[in-house]
PDB file of N, CA and C in Angstrom:
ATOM      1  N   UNK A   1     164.956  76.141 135.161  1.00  0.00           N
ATOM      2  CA  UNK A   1     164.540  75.442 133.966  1.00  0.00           C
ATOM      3  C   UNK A   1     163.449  76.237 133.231  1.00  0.00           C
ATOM      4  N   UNK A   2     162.655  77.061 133.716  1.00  0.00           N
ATOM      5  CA  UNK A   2     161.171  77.533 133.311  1.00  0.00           C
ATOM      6  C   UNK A   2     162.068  78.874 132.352  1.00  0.00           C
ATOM      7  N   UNK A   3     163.048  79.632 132.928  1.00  0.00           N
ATOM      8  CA  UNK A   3     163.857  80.877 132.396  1.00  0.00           C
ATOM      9  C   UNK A   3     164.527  80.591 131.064  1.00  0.00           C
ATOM     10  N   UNK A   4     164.866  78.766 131.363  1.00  0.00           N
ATOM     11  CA  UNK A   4     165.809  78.713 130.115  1.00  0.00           C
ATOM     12  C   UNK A   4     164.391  78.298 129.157  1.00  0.00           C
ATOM     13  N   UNK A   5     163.443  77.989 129.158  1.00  0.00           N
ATOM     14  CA  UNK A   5     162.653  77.598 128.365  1.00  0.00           C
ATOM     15  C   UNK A   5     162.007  78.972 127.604  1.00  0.00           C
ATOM     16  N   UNK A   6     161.377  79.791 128.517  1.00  0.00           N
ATOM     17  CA  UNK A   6     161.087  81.058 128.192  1.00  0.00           C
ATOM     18  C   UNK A   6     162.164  81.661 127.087  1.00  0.00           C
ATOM     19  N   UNK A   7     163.153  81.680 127.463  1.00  0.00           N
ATOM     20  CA  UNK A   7     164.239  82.282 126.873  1.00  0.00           C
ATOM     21  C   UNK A   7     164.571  81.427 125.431  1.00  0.00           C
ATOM     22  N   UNK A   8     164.403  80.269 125.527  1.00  0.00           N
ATOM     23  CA  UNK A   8     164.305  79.534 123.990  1.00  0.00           C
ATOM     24  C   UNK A   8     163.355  80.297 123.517  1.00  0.00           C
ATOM     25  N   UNK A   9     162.396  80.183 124.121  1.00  0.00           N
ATOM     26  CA  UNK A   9     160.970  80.817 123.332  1.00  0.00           C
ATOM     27  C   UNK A   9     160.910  82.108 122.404  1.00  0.00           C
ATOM     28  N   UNK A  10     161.473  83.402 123.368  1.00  0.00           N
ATOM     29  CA  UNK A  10     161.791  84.001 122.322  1.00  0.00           C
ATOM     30  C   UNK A  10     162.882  84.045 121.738  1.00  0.00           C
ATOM     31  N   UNK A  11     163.815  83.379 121.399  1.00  0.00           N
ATOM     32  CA  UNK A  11     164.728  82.881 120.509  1.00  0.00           C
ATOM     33  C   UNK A  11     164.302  82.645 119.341  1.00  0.00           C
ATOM     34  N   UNK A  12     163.474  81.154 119.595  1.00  0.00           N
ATOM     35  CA  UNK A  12     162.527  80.768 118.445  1.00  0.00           C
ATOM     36  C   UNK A  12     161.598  82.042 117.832  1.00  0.00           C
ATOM     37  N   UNK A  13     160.984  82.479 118.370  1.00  0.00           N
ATOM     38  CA  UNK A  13     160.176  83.879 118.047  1.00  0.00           C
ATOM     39  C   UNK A  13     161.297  84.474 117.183  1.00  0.00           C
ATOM     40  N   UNK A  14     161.930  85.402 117.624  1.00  0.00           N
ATOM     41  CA  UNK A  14     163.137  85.949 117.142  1.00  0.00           C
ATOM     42  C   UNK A  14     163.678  85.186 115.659  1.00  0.00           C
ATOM     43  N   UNK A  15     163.956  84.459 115.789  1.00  0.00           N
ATOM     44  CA  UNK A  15     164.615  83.703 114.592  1.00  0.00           C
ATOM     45  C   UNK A  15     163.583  83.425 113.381  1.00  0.00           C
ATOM     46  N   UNK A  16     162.247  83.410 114.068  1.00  0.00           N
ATOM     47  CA  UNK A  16     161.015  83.272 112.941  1.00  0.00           C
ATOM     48  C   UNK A  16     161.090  84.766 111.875  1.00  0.00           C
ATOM     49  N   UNK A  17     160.465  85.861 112.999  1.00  0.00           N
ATOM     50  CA  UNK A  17     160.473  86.945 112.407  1.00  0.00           C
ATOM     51  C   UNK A  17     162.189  87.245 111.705  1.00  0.00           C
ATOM     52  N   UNK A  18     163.403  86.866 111.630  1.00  0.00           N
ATOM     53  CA  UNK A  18     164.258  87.141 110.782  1.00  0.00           C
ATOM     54  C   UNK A  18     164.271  86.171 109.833  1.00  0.00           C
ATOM     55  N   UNK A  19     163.829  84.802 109.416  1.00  0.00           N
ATOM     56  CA  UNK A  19     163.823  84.084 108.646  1.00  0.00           C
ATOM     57  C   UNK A  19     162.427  84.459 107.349  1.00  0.00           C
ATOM     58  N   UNK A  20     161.430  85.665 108.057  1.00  0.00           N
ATOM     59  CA  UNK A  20     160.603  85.977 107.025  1.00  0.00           C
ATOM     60  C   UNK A  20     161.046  87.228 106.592  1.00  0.00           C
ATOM     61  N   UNK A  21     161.541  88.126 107.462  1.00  0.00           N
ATOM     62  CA  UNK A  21     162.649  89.298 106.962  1.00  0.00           C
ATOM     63  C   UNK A  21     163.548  88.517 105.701  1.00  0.00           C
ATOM     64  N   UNK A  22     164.367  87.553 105.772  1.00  0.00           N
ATOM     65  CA  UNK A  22     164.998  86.981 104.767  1.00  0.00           C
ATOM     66  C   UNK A  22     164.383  86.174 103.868  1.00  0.00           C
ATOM     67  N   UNK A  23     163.588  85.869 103.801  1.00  0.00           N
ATOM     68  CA  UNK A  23     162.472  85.648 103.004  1.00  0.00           C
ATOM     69  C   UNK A  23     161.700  86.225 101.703  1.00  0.00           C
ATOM     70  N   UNK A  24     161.492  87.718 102.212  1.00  0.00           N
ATOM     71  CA  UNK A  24     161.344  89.229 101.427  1.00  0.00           C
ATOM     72  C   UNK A  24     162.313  89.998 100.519  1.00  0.00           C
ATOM     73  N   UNK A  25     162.900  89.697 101.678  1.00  0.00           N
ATOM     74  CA  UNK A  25     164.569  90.429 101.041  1.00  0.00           C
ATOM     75  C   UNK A  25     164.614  89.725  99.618  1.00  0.00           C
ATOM     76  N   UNK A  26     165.261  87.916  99.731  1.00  0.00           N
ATOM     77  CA  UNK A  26     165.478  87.010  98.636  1.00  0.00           C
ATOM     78  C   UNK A  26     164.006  87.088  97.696  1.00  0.00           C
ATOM     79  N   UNK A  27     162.875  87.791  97.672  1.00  0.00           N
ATOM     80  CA  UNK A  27     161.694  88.024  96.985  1.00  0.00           C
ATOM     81  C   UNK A  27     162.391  88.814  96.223  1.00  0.00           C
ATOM     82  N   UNK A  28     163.116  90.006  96.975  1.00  0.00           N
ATOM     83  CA  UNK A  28     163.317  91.224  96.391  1.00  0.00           C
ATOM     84  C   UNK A  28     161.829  91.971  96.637  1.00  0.00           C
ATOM     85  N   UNK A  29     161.248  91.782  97.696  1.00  0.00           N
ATOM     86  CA  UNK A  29     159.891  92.959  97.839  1.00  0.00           C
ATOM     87  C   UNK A  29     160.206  93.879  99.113  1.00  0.00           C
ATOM     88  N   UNK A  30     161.820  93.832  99.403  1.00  0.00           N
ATOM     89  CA  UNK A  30     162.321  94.756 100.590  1.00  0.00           C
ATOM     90  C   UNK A  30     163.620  94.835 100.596  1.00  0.00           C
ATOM     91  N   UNK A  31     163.842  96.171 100.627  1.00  0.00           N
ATOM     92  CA  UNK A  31     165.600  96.633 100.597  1.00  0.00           C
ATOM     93  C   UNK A  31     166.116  96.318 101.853  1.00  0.00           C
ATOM     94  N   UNK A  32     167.555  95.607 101.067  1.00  0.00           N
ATOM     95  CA  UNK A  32     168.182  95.122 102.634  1.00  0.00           C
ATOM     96  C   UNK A  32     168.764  96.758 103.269  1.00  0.00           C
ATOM     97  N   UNK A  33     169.269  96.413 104.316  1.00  0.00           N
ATOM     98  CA  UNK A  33     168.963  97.669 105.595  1.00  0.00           C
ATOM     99  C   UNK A  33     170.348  96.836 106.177  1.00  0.00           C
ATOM    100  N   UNK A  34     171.706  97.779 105.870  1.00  0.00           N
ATOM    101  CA  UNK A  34     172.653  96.824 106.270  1.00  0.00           C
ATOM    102  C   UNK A  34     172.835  96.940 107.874  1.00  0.00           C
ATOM    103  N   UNK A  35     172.368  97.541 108.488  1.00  0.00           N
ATOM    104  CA  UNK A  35     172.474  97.981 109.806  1.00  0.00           C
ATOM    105  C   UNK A  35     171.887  97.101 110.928  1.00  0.00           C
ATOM    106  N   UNK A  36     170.175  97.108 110.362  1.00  0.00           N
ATOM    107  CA  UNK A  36     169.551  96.321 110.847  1.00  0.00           C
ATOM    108  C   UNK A  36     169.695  95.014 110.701  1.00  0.00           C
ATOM    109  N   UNK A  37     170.169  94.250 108.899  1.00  0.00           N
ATOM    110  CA  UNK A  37     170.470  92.775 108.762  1.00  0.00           C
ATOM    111  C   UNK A  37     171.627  92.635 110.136  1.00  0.00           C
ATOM    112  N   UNK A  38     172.732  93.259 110.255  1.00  0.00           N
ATOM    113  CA  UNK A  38     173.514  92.719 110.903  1.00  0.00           C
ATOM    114  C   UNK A  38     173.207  92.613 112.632  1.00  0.00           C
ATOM    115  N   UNK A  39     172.244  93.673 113.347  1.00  0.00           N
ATOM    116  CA  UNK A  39     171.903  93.083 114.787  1.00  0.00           C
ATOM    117  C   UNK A  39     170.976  91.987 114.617  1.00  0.00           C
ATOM    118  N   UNK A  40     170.192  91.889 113.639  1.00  0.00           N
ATOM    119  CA  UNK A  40     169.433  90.761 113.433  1.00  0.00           C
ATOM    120  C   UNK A  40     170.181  89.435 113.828  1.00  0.00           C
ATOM    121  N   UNK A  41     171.174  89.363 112.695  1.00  0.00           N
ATOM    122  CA  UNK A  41     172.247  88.705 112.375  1.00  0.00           C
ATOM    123  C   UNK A  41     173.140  87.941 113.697  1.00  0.00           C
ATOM    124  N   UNK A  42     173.835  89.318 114.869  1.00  0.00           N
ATOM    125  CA  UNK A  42     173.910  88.579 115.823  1.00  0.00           C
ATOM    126  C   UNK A  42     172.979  88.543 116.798  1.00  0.00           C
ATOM    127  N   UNK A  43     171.881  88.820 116.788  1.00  0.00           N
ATOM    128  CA  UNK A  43     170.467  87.810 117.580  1.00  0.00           C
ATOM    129  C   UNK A  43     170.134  86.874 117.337  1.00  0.00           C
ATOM    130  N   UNK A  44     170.343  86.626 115.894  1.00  0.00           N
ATOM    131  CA  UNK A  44     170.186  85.143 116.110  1.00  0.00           C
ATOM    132  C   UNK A  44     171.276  84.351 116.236  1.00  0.00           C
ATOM    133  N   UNK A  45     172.621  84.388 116.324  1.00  0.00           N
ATOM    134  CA  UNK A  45     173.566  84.054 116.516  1.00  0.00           C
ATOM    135  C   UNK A  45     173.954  84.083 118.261  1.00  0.00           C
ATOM    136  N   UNK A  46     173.183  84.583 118.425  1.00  0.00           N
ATOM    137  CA  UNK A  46     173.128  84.905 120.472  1.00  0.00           C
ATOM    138  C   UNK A  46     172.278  83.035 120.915  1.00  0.00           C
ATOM    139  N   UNK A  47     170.876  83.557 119.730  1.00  0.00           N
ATOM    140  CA  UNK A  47     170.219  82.687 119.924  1.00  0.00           C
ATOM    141  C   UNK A  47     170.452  81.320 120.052  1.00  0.00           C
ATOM    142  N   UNK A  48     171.273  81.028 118.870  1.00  0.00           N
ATOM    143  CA  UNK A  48     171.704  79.700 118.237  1.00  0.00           C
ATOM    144  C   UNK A  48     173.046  79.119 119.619  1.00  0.00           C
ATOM    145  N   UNK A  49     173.605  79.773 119.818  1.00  0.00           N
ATOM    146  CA  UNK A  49     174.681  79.594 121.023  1.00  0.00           C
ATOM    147  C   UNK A  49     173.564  79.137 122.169  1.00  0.00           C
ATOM    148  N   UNK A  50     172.580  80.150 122.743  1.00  0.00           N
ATOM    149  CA  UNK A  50     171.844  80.047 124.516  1.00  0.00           C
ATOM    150  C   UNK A  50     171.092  78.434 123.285  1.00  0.00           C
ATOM    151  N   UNK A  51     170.829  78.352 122.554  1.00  0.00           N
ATOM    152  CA  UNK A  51     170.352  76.776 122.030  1.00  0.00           C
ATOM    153  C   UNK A  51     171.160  75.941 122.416  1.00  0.00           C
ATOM    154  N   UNK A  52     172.555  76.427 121.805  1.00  0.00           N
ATOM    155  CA  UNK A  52     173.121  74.912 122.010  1.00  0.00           C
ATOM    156  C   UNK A  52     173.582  75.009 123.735  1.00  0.00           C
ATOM    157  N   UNK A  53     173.835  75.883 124.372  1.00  0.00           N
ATOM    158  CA  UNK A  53     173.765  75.393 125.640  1.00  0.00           C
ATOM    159  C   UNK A  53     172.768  74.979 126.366  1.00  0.00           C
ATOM    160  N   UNK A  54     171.679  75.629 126.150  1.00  0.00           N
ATOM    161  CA  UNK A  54     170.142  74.570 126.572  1.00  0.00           C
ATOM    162  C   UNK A  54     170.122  72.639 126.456  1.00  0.00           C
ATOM    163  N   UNK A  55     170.829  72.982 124.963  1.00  0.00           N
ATOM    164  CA  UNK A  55     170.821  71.101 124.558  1.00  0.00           C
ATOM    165  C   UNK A  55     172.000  70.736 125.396  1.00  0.00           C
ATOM    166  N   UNK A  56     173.293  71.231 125.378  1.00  0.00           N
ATOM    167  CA  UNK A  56     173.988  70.616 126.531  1.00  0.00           C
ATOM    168  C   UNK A  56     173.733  70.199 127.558  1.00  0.00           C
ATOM    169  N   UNK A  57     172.913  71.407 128.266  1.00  0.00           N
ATOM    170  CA  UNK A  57     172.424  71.151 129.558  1.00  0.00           C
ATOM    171  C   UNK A  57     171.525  69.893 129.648  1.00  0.00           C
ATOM    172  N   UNK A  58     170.707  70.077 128.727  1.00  0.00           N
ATOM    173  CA  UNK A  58     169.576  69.075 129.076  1.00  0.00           C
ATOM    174  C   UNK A  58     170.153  67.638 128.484  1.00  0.00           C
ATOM    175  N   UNK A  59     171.620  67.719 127.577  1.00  0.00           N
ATOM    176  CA  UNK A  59     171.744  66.209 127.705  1.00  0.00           C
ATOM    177  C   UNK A  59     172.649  65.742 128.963  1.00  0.00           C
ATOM    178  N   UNK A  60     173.209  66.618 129.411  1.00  0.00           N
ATOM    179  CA  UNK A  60     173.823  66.506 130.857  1.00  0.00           C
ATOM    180  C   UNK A  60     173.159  65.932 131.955  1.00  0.00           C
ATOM    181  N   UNK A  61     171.620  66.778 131.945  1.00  0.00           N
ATOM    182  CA  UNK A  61     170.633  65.915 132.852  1.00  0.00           C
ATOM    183  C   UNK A  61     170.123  64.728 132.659  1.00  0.00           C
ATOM    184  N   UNK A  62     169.905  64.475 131.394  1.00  0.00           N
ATOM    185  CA  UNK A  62     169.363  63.282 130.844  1.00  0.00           C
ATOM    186  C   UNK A  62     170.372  62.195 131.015  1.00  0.00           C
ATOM    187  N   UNK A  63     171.747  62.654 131.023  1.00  0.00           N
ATOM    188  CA  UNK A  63     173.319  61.468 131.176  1.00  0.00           C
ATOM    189  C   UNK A  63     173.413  61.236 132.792  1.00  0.00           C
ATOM    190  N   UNK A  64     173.073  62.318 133.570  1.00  0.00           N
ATOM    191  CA  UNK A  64     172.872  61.917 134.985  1.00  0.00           C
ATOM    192  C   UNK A  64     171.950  61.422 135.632  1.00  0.00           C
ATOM    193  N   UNK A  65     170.590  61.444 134.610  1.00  0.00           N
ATOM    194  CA  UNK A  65     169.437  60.800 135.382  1.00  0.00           C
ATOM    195  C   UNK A  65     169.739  59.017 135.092  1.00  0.00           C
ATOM    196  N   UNK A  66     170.076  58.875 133.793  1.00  0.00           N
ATOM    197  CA  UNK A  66     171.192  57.564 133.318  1.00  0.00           C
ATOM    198  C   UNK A  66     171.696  56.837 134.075  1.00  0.00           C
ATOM    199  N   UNK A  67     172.797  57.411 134.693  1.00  0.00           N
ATOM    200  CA  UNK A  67     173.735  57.054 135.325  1.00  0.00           C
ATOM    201  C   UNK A  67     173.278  56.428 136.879  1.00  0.00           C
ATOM    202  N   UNK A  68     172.251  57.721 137.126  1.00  0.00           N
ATOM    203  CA  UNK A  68     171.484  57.160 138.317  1.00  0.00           C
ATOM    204  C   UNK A  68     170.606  55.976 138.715  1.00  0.00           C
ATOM    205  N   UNK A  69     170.120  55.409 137.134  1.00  0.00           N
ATOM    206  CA  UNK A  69     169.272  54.352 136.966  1.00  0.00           C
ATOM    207  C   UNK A  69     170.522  53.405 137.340  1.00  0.00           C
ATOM    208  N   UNK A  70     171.034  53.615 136.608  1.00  0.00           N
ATOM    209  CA  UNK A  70     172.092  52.325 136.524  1.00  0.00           C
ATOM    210  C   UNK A  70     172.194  52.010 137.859  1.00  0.00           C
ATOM    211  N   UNK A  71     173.054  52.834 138.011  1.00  0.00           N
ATOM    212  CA  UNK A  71     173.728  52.366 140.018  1.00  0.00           C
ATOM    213  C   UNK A  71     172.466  51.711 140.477  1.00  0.00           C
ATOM    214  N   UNK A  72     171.557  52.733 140.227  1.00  0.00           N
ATOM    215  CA  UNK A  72     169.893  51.779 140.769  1.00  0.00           C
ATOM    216  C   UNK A  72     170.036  50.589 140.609  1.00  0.00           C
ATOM    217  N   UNK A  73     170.231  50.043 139.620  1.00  0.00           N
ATOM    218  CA  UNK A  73     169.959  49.039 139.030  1.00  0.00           C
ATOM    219  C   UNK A  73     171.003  47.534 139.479  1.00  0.00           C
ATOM    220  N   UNK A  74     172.047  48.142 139.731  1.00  0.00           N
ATOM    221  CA  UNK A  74     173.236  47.244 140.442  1.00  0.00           C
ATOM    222  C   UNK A  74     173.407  46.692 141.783  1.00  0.00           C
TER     223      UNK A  74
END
């Protein structure tokens, strides 16, 4: 759990620094760099995927800790 959190982390990091890269660009106070937009591009697209499996996961745990109340509860 601590790896997948870390690993959001710099995701989020990651996705900051390309959202102010695109930021500049749409200023027009920096030439796009088609080379670099595009690994950018799939890093954060790496990113956005290890996201949504993080949220899977963690609603998976959250549906089994659920489930566990219940039976508790019966």
């Amino acid at each position: 759990m601590q790896l997948l959190k870390l690993t959001w982390e710099k995701c989020i990091k990651k996705g900051k620094v390309f959202l102010n890269r695109m930021k500049k660009l749409s200023n027009c106070t920096e030439k796009p760099q088609n080379k670099e937009m595009q690994e950018r591009n799939l890093t954060l697209e790496g990113c956005i995927w290890m996201g949504e499996v993080f949220l899977n996961q963690m609603k998976k745990l959250l549906n089994g800790s659920e489930k566990q109340q219940n039976k508790d509860m019966q």
